[in-house]
PDB file of N, CA and C in Angstrom:
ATOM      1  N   UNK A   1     -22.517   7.070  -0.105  1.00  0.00           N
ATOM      2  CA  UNK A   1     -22.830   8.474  -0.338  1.00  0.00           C
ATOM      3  C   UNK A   1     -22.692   8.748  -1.830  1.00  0.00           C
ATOM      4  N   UNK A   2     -23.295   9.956  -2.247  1.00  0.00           N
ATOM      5  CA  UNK A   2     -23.440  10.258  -3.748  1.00  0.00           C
ATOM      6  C   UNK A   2     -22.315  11.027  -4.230  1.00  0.00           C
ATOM      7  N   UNK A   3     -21.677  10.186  -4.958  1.00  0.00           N
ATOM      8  CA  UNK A   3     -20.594  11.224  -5.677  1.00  0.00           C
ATOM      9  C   UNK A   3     -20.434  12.238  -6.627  1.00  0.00           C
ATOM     10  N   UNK A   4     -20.150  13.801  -7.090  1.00  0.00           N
ATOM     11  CA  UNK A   4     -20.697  14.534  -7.968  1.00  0.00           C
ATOM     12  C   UNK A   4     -19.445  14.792  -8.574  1.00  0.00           C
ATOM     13  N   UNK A   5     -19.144  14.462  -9.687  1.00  0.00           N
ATOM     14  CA  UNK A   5     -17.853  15.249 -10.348  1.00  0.00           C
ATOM     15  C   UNK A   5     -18.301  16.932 -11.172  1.00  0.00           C
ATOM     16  N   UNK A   6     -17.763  17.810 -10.589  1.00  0.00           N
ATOM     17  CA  UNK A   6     -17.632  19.060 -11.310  1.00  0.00           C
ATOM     18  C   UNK A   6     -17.590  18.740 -12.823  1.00  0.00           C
ATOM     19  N   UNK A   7     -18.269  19.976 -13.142  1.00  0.00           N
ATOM     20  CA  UNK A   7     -17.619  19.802 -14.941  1.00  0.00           C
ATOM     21  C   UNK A   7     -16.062  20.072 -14.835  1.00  0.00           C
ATOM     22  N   UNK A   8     -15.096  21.086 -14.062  1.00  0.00           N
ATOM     23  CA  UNK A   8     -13.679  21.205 -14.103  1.00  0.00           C
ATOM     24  C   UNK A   8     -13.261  19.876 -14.203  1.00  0.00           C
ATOM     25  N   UNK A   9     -13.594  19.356 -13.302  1.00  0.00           N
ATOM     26  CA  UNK A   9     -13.065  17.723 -12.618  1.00  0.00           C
ATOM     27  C   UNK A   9     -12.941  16.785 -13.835  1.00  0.00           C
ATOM     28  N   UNK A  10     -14.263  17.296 -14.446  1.00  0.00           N
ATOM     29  CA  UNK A  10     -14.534  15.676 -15.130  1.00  0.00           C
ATOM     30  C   UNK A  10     -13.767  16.365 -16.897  1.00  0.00           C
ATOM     31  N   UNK A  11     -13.714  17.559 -16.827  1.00  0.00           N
ATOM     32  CA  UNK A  11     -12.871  17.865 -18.297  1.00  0.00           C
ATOM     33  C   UNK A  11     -11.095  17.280 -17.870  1.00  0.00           C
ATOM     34  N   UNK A  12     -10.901  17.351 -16.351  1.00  0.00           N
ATOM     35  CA  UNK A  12      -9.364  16.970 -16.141  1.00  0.00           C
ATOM     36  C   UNK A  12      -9.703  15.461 -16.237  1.00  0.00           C
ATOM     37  N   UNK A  13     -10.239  15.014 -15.858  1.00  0.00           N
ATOM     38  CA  UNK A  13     -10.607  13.067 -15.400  1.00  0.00           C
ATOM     39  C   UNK A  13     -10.214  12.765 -16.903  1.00  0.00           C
ATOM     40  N   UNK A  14     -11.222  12.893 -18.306  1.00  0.00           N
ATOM     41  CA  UNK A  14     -11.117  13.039 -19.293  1.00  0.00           C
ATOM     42  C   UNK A  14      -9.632  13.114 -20.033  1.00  0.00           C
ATOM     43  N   UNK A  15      -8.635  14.402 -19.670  1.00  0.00           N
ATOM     44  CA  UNK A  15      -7.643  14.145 -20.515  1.00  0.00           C
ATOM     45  C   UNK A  15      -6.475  13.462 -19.706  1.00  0.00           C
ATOM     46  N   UNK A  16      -7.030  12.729 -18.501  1.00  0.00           N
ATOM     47  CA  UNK A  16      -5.233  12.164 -17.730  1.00  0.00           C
ATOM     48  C   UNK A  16      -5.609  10.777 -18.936  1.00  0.00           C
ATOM     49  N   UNK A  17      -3.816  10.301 -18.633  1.00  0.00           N
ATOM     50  CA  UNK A  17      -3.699   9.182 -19.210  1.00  0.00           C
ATOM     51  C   UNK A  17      -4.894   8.143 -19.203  1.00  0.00           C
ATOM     52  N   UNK A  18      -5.081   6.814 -19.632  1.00  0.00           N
ATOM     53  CA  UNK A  18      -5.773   6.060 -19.387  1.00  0.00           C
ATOM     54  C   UNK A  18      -5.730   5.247 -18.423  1.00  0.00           C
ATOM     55  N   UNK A  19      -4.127   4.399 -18.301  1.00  0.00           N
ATOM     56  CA  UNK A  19      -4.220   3.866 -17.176  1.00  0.00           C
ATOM     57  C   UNK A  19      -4.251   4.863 -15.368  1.00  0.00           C
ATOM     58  N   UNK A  20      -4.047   6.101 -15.614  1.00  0.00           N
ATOM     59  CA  UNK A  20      -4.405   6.896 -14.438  1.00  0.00           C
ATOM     60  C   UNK A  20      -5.683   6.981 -13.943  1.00  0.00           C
ATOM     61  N   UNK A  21      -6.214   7.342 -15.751  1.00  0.00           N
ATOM     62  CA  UNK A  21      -8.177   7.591 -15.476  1.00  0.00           C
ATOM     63  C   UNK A  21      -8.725   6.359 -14.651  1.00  0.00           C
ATOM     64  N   UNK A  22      -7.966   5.047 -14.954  1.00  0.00           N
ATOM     65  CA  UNK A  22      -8.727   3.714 -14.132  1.00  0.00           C
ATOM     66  C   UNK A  22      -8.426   4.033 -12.795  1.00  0.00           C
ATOM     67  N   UNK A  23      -7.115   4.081 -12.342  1.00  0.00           N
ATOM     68  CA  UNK A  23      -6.818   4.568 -10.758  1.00  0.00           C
ATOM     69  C   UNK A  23      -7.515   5.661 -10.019  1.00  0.00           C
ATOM     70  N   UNK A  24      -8.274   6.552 -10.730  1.00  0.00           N
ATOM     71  CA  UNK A  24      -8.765   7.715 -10.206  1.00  0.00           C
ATOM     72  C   UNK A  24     -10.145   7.070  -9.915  1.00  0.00           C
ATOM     73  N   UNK A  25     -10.750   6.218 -11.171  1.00  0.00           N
ATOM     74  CA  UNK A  25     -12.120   5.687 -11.460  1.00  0.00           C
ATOM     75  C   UNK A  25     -11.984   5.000 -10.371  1.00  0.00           C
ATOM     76  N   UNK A  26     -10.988   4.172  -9.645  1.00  0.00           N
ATOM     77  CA  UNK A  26     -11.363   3.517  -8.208  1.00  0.00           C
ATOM     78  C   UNK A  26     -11.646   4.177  -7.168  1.00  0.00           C
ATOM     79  N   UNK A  27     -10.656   5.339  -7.088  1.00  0.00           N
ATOM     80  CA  UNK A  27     -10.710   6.159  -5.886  1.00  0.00           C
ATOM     81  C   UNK A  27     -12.361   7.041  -5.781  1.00  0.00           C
ATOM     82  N   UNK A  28     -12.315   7.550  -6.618  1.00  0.00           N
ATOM     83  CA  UNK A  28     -13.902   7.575  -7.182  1.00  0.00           C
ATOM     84  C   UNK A  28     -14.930   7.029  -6.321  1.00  0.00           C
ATOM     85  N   UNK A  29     -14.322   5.404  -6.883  1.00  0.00           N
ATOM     86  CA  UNK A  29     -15.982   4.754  -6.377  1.00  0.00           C
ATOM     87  C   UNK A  29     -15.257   3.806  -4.788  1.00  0.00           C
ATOM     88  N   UNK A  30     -14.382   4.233  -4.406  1.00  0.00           N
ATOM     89  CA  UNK A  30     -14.138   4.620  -2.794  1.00  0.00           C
ATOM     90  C   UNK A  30     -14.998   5.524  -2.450  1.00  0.00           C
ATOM     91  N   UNK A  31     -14.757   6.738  -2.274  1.00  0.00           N
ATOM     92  CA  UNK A  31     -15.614   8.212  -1.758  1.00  0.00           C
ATOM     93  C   UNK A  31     -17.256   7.490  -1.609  1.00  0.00           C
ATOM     94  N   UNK A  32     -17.684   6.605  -2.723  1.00  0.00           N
ATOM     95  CA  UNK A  32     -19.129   6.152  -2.092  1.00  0.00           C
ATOM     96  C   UNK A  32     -19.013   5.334  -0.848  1.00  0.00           C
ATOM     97  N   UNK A  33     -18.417   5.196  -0.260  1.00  0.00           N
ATOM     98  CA  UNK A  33     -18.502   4.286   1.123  1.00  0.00           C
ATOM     99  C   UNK A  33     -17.553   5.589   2.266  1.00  0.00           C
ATOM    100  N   UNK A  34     -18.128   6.598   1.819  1.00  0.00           N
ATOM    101  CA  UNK A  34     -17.465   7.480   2.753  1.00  0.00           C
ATOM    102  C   UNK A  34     -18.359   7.873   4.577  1.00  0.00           C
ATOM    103  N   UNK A  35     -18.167   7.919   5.462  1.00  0.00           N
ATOM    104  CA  UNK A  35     -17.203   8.030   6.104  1.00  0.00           C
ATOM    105  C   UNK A  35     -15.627   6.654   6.083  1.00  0.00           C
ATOM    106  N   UNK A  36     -15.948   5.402   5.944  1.00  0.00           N
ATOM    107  CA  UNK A  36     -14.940   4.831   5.825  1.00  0.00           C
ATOM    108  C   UNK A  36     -14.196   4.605   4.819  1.00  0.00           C
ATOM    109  N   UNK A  37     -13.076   5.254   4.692  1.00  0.00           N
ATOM    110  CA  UNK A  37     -12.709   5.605   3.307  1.00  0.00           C
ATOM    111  C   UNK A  37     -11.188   5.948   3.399  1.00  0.00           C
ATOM    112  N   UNK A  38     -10.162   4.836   3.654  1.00  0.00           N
ATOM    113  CA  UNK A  38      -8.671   5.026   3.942  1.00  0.00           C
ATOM    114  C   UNK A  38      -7.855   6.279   3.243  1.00  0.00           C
ATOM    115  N   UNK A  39      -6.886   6.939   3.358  1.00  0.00           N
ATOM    116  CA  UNK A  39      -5.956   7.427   2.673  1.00  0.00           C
ATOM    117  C   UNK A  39      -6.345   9.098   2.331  1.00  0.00           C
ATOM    118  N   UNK A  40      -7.941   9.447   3.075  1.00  0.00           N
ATOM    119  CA  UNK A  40      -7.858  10.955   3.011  1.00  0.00           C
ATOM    120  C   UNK A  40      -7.505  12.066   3.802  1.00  0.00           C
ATOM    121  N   UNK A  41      -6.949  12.757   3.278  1.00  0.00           N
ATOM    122  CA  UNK A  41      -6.266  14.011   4.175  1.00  0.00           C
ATOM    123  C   UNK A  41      -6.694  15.435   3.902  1.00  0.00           C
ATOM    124  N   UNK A  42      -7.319  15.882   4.804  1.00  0.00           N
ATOM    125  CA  UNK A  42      -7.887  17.128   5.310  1.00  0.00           C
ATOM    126  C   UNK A  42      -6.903  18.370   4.811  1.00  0.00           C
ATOM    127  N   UNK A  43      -7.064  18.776   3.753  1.00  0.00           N
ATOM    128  CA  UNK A  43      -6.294  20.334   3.538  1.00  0.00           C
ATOM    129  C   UNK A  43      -6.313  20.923   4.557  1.00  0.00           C
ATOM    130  N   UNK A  44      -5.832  22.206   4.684  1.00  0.00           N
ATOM    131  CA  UNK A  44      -5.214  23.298   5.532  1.00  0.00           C
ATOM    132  C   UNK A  44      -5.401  24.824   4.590  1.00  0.00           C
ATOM    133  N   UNK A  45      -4.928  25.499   5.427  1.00  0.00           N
ATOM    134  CA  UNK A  45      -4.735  26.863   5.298  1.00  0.00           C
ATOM    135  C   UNK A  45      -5.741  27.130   3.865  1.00  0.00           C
ATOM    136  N   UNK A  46      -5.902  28.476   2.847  1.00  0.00           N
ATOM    137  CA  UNK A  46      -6.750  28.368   1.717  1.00  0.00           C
ATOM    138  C   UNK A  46      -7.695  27.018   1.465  1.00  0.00           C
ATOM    139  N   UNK A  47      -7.407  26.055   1.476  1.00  0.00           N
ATOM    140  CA  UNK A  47      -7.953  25.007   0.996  1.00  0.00           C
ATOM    141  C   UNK A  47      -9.078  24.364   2.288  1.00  0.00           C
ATOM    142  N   UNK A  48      -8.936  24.573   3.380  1.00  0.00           N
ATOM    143  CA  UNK A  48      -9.361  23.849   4.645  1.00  0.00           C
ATOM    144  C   UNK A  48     -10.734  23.722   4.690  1.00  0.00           C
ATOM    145  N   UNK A  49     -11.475  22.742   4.842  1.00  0.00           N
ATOM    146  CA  UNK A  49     -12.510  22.334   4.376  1.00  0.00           C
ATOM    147  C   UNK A  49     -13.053  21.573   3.578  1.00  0.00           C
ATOM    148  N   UNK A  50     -11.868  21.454   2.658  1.00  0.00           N
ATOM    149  CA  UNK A  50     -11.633  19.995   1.172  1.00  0.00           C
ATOM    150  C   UNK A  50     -10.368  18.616   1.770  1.00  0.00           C
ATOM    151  N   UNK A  51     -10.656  18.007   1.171  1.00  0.00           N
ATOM    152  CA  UNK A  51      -9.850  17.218   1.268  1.00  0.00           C
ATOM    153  C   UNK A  51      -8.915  16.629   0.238  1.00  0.00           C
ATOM    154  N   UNK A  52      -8.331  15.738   0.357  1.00  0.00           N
ATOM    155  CA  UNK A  52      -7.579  14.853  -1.067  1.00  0.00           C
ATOM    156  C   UNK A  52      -7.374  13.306  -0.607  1.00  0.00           C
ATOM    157  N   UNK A  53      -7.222  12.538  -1.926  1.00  0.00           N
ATOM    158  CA  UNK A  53      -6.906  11.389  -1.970  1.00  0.00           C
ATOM    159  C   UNK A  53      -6.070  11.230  -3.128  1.00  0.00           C
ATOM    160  N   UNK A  54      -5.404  10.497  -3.281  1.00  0.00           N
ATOM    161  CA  UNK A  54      -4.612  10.281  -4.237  1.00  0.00           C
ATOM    162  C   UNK A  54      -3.957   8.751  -4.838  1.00  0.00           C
ATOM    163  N   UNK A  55      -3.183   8.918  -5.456  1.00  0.00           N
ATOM    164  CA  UNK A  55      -3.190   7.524  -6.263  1.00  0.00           C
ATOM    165  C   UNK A  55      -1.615   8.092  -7.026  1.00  0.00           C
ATOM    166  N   UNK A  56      -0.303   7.709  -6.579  1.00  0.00           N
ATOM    167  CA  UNK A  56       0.550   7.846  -7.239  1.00  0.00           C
ATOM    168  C   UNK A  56       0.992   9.101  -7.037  1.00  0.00           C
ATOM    169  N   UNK A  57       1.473   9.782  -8.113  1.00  0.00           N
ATOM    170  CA  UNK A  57       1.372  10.769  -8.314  1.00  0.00           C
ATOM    171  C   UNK A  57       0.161  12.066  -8.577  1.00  0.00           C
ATOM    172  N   UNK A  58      -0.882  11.506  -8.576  1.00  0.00           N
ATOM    173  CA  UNK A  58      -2.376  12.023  -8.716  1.00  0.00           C
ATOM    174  C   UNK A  58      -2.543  12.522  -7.766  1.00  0.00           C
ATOM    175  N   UNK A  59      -3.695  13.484  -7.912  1.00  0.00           N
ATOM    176  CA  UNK A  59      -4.584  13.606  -6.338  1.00  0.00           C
ATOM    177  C   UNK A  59      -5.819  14.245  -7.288  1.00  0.00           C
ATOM    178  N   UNK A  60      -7.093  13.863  -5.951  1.00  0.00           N
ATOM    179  CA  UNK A  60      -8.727  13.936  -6.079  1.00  0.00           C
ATOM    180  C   UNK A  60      -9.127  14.914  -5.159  1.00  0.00           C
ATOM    181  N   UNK A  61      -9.616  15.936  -5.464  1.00  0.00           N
ATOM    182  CA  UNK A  61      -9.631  17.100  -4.297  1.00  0.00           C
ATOM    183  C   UNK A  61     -11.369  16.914  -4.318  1.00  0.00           C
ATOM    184  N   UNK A  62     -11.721  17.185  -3.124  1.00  0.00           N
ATOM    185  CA  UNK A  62     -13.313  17.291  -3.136  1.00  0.00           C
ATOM    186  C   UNK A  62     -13.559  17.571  -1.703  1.00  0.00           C
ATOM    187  N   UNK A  63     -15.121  18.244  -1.625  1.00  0.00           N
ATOM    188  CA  UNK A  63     -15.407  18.826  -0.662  1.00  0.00           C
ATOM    189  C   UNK A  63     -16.774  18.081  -0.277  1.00  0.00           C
ATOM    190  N   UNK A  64     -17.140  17.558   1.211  1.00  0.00           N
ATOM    191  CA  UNK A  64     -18.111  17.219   1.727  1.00  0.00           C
ATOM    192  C   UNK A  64     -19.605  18.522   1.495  1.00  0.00           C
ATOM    193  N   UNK A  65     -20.450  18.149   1.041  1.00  0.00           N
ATOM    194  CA  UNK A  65     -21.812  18.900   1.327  1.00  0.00           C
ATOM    195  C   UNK A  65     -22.459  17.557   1.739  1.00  0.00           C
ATOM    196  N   UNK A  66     -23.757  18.216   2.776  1.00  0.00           N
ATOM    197  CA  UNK A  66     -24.638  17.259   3.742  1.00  0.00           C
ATOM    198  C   UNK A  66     -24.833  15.812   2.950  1.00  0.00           C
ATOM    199  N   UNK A  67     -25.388  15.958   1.427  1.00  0.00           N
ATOM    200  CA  UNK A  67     -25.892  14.394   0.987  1.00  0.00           C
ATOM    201  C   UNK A  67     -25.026  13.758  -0.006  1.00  0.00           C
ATOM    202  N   UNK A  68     -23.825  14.895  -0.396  1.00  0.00           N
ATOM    203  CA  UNK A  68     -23.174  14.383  -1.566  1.00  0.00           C
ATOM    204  C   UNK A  68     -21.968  14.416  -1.266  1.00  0.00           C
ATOM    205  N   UNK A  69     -20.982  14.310  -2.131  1.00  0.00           N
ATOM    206  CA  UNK A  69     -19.467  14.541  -1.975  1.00  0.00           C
ATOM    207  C   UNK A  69     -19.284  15.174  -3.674  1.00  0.00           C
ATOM    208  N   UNK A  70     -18.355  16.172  -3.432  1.00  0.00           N
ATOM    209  CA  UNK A  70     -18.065  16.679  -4.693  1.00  0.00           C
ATOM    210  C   UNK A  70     -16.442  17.300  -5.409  1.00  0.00           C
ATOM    211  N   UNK A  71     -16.655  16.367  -6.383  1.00  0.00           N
ATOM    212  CA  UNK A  71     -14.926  16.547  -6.596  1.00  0.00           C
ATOM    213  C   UNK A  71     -14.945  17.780  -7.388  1.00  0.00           C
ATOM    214  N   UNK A  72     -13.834  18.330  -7.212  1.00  0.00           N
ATOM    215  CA  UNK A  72     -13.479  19.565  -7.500  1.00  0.00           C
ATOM    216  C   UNK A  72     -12.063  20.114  -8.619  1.00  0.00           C
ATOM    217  N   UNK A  73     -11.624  19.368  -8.391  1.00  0.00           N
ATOM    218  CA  UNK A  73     -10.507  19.153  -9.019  1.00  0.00           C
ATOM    219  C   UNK A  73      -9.505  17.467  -9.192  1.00  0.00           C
ATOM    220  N   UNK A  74      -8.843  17.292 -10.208  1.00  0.00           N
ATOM    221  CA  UNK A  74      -7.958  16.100 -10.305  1.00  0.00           C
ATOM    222  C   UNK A  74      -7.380  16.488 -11.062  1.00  0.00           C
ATOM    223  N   UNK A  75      -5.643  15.946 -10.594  1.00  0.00           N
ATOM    224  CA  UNK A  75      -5.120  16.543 -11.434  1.00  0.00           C
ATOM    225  C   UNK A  75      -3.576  15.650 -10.938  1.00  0.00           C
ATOM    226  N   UNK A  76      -2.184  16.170 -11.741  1.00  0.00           N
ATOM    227  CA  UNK A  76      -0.730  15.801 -10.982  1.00  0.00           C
ATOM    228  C   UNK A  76      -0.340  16.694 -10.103  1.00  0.00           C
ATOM    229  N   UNK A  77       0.163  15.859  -9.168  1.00  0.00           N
ATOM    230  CA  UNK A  77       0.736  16.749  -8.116  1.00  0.00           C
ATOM    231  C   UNK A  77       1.506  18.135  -8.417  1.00  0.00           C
ATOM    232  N   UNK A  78       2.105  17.935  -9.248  1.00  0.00           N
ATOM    233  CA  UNK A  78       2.895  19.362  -9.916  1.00  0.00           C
ATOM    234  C   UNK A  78       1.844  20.662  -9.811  1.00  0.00           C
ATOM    235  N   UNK A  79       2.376  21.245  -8.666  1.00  0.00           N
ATOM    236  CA  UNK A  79       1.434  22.321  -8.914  1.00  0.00           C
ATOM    237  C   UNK A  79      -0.513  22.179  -8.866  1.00  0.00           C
ATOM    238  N   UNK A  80      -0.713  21.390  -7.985  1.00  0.00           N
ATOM    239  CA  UNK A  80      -2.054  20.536  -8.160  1.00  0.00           C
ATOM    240  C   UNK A  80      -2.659  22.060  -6.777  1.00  0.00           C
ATOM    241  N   UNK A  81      -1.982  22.009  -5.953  1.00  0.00           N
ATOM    242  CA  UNK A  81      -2.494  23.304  -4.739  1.00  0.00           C
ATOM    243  C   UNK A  81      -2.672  24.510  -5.204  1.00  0.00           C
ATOM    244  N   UNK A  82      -1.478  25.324  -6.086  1.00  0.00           N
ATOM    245  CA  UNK A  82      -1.299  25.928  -6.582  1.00  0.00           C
ATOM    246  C   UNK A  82      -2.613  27.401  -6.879  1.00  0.00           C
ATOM    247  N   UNK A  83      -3.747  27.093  -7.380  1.00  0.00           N
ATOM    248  CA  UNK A  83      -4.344  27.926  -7.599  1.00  0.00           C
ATOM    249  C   UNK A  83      -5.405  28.798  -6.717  1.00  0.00           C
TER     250      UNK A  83
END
């Protein structure tokens, strides 16, 4: 499936560390083999309808549309739900 990073997404992708940006850059190009795709979890309440994956302390928030997948946010857990 086609992966779309937001401009939000990709200005956060941009300033995480480097060795994070590589861990995210995998999880990334996971989401293209989505439906099979280990380690994602379905938000709740405000958020329900997106999902996350994560890597460490990280997480990859993105939301299914029919032909694409689209990340929405990345960021540290600190406060990563928050807004």
């Amino acid at each position: 499936m086609r992966v779309v990073v937001a401009l939000e997404a990709t200005d956060q992708y941009v300033a995480l560390p480097s060795s994070i940006r590589a861990r995210v850059h995998a999880l990334l190009r996971r989401l293209e083999y989505w439906p099979r795709v280990s380690g994602v979890k379905a938000l709740r309440g405000p958020l329900a309808g997106q999902y996350r994956m994560r890597t460490g302390d990280y997480r990859v928030q993105f939301q299914l549309e029919p032909d694409q997948i689209v990340v929405v946010k990345i960021g540290h857990r600190d406060g990563f739900y928050d807004d």
